[in-house]
Each structure stands twice: as structure tokens, then as C-alpha cells.
N, C-alpha and C. Protein backbone atom coordinates (compact mmCIF):
# COMPACT_ATOMS: atom_id res chain seq x y z
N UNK A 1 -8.93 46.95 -2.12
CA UNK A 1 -7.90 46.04 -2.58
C UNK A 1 -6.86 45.78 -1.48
N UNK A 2 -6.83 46.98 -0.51
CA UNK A 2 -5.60 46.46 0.53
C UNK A 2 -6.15 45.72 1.93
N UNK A 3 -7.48 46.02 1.49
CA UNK A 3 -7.86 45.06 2.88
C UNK A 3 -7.90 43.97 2.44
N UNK A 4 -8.28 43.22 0.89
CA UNK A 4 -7.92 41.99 0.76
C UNK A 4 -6.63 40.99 0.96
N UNK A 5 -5.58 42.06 0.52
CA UNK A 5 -4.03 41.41 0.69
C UNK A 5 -3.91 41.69 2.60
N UNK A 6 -4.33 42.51 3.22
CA UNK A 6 -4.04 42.70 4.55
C UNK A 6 -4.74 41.25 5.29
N UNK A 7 -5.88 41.19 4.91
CA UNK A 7 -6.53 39.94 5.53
C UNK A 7 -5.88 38.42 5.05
N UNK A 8 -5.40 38.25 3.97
CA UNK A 8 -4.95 37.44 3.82
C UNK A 8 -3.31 37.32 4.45
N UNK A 9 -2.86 38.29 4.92
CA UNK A 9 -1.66 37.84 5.85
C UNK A 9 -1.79 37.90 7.24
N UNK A 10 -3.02 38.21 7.36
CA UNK A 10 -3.33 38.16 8.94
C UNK A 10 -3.89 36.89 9.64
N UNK A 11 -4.34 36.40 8.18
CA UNK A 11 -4.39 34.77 8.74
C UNK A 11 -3.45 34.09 9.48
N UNK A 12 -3.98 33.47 10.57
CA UNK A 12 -3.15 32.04 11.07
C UNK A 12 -3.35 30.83 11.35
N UNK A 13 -2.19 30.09 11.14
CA UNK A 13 -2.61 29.01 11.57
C UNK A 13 -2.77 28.38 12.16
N UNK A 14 -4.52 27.55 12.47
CA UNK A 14 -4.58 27.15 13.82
C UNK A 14 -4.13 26.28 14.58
N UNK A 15 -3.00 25.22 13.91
CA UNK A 15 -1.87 24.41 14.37
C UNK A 15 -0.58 24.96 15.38
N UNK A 16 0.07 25.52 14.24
CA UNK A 16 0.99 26.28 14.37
C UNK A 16 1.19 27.72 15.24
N UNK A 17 0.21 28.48 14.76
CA UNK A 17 -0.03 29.89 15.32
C UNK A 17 0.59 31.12 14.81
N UNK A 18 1.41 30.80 13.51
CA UNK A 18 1.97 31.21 12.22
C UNK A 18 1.47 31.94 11.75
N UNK A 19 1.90 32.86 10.82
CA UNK A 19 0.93 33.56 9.62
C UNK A 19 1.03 31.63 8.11
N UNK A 20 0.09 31.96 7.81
CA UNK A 20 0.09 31.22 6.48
C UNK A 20 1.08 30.36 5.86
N UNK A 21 1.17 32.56 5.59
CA UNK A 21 2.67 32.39 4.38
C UNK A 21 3.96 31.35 5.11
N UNK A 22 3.84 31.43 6.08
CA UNK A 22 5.42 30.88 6.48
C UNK A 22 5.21 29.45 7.35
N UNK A 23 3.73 29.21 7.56
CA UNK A 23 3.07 27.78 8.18
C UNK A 23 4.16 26.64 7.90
N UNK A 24 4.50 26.34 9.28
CA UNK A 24 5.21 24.90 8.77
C UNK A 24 4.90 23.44 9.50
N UNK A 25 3.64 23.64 9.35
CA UNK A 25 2.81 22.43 10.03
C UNK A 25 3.38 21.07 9.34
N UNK A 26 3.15 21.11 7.63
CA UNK A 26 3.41 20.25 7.19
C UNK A 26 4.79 19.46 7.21
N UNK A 27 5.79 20.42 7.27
CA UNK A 27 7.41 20.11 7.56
C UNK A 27 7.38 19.50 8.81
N UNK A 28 6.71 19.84 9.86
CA UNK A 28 7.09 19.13 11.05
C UNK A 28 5.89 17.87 11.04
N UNK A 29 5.04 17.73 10.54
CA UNK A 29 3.98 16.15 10.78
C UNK A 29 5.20 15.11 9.78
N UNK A 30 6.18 15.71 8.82
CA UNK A 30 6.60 14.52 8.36
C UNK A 30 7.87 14.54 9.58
N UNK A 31 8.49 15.57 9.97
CA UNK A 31 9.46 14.82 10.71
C UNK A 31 9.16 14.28 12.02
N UNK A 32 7.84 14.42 12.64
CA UNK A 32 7.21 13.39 13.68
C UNK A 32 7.06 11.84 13.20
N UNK A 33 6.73 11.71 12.03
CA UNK A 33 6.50 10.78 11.73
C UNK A 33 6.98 9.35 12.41
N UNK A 34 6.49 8.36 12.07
CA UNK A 34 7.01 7.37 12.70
C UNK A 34 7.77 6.14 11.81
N UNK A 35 8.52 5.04 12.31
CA UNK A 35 9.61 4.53 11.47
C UNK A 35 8.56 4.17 10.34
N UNK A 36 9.15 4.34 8.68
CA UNK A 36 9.13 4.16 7.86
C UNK A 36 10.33 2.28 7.33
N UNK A 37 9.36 1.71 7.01
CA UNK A 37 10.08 0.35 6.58
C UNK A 37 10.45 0.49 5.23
N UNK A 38 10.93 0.14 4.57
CA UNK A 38 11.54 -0.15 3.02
C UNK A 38 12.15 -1.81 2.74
N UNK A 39 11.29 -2.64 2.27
CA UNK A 39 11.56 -3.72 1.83
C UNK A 39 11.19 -4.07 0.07
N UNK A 40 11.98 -5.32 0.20
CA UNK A 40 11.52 -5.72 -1.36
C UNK A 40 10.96 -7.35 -1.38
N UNK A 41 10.09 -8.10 -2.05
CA UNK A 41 9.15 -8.92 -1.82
C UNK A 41 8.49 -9.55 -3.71
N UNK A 42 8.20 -11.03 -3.67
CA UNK A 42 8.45 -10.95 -5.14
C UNK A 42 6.78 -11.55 -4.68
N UNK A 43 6.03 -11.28 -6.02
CA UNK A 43 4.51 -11.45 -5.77
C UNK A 43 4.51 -12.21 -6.67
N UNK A 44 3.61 -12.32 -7.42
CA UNK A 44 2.83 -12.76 -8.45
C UNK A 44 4.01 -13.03 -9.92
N UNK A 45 3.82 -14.38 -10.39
CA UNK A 45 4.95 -14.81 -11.23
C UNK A 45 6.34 -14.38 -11.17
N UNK A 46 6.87 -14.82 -9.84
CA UNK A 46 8.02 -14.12 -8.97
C UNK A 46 8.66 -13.00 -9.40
N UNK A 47 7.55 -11.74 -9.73
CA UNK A 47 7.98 -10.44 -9.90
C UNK A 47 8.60 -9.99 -8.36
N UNK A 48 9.86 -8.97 -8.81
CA UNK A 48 9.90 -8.44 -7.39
C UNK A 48 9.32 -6.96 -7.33
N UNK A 49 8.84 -6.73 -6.36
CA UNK A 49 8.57 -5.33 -5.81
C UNK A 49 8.59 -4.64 -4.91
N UNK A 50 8.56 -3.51 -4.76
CA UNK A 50 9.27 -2.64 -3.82
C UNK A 50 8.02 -2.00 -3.19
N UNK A 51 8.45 -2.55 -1.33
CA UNK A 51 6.99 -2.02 -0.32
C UNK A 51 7.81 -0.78 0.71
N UNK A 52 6.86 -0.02 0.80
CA UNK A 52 7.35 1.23 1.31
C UNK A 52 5.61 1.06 2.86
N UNK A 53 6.27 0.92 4.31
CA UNK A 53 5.12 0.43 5.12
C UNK A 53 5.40 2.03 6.17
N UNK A 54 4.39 2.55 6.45
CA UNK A 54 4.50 3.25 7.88
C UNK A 54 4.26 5.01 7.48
N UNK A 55 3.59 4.99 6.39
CA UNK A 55 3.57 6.58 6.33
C UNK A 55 2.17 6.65 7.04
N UNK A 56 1.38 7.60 6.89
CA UNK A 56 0.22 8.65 6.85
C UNK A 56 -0.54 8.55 6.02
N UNK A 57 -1.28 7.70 6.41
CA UNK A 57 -2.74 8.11 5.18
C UNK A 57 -2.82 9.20 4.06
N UNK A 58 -2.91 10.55 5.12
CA UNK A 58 -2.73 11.62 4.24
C UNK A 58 -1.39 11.82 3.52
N UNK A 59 -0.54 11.69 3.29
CA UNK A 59 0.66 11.72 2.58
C UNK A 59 0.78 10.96 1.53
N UNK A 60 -0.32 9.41 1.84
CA UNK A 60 0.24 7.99 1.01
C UNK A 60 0.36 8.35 -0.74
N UNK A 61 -0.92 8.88 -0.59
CA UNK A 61 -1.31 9.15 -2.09
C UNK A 61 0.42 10.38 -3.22
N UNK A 62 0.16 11.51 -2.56
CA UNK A 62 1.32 11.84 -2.84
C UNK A 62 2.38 11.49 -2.74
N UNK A 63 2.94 11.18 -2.06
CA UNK A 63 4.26 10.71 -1.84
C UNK A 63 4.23 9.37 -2.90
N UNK A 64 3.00 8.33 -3.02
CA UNK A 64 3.23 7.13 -4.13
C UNK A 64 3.64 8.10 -5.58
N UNK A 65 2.91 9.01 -6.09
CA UNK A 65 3.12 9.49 -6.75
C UNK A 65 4.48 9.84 -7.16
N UNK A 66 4.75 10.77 -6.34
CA UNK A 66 6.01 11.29 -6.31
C UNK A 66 7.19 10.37 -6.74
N UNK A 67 7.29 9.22 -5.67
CA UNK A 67 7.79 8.17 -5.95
C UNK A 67 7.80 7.48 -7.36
N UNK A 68 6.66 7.34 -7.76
CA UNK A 68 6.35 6.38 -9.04
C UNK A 68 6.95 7.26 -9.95
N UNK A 69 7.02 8.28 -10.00
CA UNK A 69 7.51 9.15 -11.22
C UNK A 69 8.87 9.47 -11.42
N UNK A 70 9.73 9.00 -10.05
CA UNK A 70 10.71 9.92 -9.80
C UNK A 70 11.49 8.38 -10.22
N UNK A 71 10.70 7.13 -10.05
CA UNK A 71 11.64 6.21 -10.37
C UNK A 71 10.89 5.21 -11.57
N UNK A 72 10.30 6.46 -12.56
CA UNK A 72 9.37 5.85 -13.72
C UNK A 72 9.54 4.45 -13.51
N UNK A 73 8.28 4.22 -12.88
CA UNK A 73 7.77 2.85 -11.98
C UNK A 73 6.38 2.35 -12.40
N UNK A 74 5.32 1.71 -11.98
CA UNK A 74 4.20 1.84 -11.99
C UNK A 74 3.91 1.31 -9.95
N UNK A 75 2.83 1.47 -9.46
CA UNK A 75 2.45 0.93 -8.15
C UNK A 75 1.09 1.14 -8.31
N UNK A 76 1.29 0.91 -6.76
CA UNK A 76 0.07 1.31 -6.03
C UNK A 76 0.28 1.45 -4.02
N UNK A 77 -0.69 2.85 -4.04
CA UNK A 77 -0.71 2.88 -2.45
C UNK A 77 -2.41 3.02 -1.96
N UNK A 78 -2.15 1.86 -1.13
CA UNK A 78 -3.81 1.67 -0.35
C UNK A 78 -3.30 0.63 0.72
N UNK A 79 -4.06 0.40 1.99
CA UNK A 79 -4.14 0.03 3.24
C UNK A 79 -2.63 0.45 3.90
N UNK A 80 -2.26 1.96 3.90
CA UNK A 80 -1.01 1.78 4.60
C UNK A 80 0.48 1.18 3.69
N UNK A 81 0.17 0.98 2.54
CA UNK A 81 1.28 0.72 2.09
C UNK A 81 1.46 0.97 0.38
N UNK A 82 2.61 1.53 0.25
CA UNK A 82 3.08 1.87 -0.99
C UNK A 82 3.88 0.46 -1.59
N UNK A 83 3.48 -0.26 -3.01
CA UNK A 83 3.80 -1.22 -3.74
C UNK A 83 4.53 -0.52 -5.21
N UNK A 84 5.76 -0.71 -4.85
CA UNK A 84 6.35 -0.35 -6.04
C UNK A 84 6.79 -1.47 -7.33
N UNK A 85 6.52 -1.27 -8.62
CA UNK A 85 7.10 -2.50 -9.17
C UNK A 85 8.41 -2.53 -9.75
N UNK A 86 9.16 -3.37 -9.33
CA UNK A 86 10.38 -3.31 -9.33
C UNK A 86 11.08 -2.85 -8.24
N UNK A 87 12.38 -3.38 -7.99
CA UNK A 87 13.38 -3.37 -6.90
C UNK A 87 14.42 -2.26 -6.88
N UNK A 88 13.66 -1.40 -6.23
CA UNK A 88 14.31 -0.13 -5.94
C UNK A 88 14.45 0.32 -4.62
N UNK A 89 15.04 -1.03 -3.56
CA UNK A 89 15.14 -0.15 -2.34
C UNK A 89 16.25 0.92 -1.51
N UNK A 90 17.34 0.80 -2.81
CA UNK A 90 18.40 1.49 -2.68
C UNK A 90 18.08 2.78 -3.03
N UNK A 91 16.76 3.26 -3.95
CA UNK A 91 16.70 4.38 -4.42
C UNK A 91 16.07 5.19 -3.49
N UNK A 92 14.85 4.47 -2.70
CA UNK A 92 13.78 4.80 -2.40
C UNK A 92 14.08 5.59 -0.96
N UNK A 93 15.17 5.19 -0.57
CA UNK A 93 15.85 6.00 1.04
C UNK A 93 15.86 7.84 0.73
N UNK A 94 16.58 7.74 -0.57
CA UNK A 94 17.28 8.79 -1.28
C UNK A 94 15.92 9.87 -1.43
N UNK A 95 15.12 9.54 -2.09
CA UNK A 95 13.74 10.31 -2.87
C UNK A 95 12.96 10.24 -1.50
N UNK A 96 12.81 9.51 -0.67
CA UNK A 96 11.99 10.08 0.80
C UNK A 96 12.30 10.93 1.48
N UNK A 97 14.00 11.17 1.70
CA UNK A 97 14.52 12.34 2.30
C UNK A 97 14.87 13.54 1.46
N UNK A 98 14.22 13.43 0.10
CA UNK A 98 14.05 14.60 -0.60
C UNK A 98 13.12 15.10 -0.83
N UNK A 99 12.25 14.59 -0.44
CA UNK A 99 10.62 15.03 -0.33
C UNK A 99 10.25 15.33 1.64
N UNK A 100 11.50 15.06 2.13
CA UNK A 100 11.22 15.91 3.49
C UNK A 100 11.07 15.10 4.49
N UNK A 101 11.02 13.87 4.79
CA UNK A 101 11.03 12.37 5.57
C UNK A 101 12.45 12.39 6.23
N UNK A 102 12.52 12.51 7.42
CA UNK A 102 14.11 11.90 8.11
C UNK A 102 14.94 10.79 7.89
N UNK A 103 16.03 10.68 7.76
CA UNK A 103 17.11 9.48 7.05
C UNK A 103 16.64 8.70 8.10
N UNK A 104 17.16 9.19 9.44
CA UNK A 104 17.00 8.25 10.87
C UNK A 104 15.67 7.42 11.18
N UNK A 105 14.31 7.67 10.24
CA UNK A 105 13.82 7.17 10.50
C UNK A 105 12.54 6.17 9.37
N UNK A 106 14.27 6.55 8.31
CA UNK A 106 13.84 5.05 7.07
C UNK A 106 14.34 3.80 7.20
N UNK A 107 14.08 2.42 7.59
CA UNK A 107 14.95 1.62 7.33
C UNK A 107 14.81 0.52 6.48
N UNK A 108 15.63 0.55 5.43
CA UNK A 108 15.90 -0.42 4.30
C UNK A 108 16.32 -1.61 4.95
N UNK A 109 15.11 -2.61 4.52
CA UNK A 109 15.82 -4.00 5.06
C UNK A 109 16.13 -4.94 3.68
């Protein structure tokens, strides 16, 4: 039983070079990240909606989520971009840098 808990903290990570437990690969790929856009745009029977352009593939999915819930919304995220419905670009600065995204490098137009 103690070689199981021993091996599992002896892991590292091969990014970082970390143990596991304290890996902070993911904290730093979002603050590399690159500028994040925030606009609003009216589509289809001049609804407006809210486009979020410049994340990570890997992130898109979660972070839409996150988003959609946090501003009981409906969307969608595919090709690079998060479609929010409804005009929330005042909110959307707020809930990216709470999920771990840099202020300096959202900009609401």
C-alpha cells in the first residue's frame, strides 16, 4: 500500500519537471496565451451575440462551458471561436480572468 501512494508522488511532470501534485503546466499555457478578442455582432434576425476569438483549441470547449453557465446563456464554440447569445461583453472580461486568462491580454472592443 505504501509503494502505491510513494509512486504516485514520485511522478513528474514531463513539461514542467514538478511532482504532479503541485504541476502548474496548465496555469502557465493560459497565461502564455495569446491576445484574446471580445466583441459583440448581431446575426440572424438582428439577434446580438457575443464572440469571444483567440483561445486554444484545447481550452475552447471548457472555457464555452464555463462561460455559458456562468452567464446562463446558450452558444456555441467551434473553428476557434466562442458564440455567445446575447450581449455580454462587459461580463465576459470579468469570468475569463476568473477562470485564470490575463486582464492585459483580453480586449473588449
Amino acid at each position: 500500500m505504501k509503494q502505491e501512494v510513494n509512486a504516485k508522488v514520485n511522478e513528474i511532470c514531463p513539461k514542467c519537471g514538478l511532482p504532479l501534485e503541485i504541476c502548474a503546466c496548465e496555469a502557465l499555457e493560459k497565461e502564455e496565451s495569446k491576445k484574446i478578442k471580445v466583441y459583440e455582432t448581431k446575426k440572424k434576425f438582428k439577434k446580438l451575440v457575443t464572440v469571444v476569438e483567440g483561445l486554444d483549441d484545447a481550452d475552447l470547449s471548457k472555457t464555452a462551458k464555463a462561460l455559458k453557465q456562468k452567464l446562463a446563456c446558450g452558444g456555441t464554440a467551434k473553428d476557434g471561436l466562442i458564440v455567445l447569445q446575447g450581449g455580454h461583453k462587459e461580463k465576459v472580461k470579468g469570468l475569463l480572468v476568473s477562470l485564470g486568462y490575463l486582464a492585459e491580454s483580453i480586449n473588449v472592443i
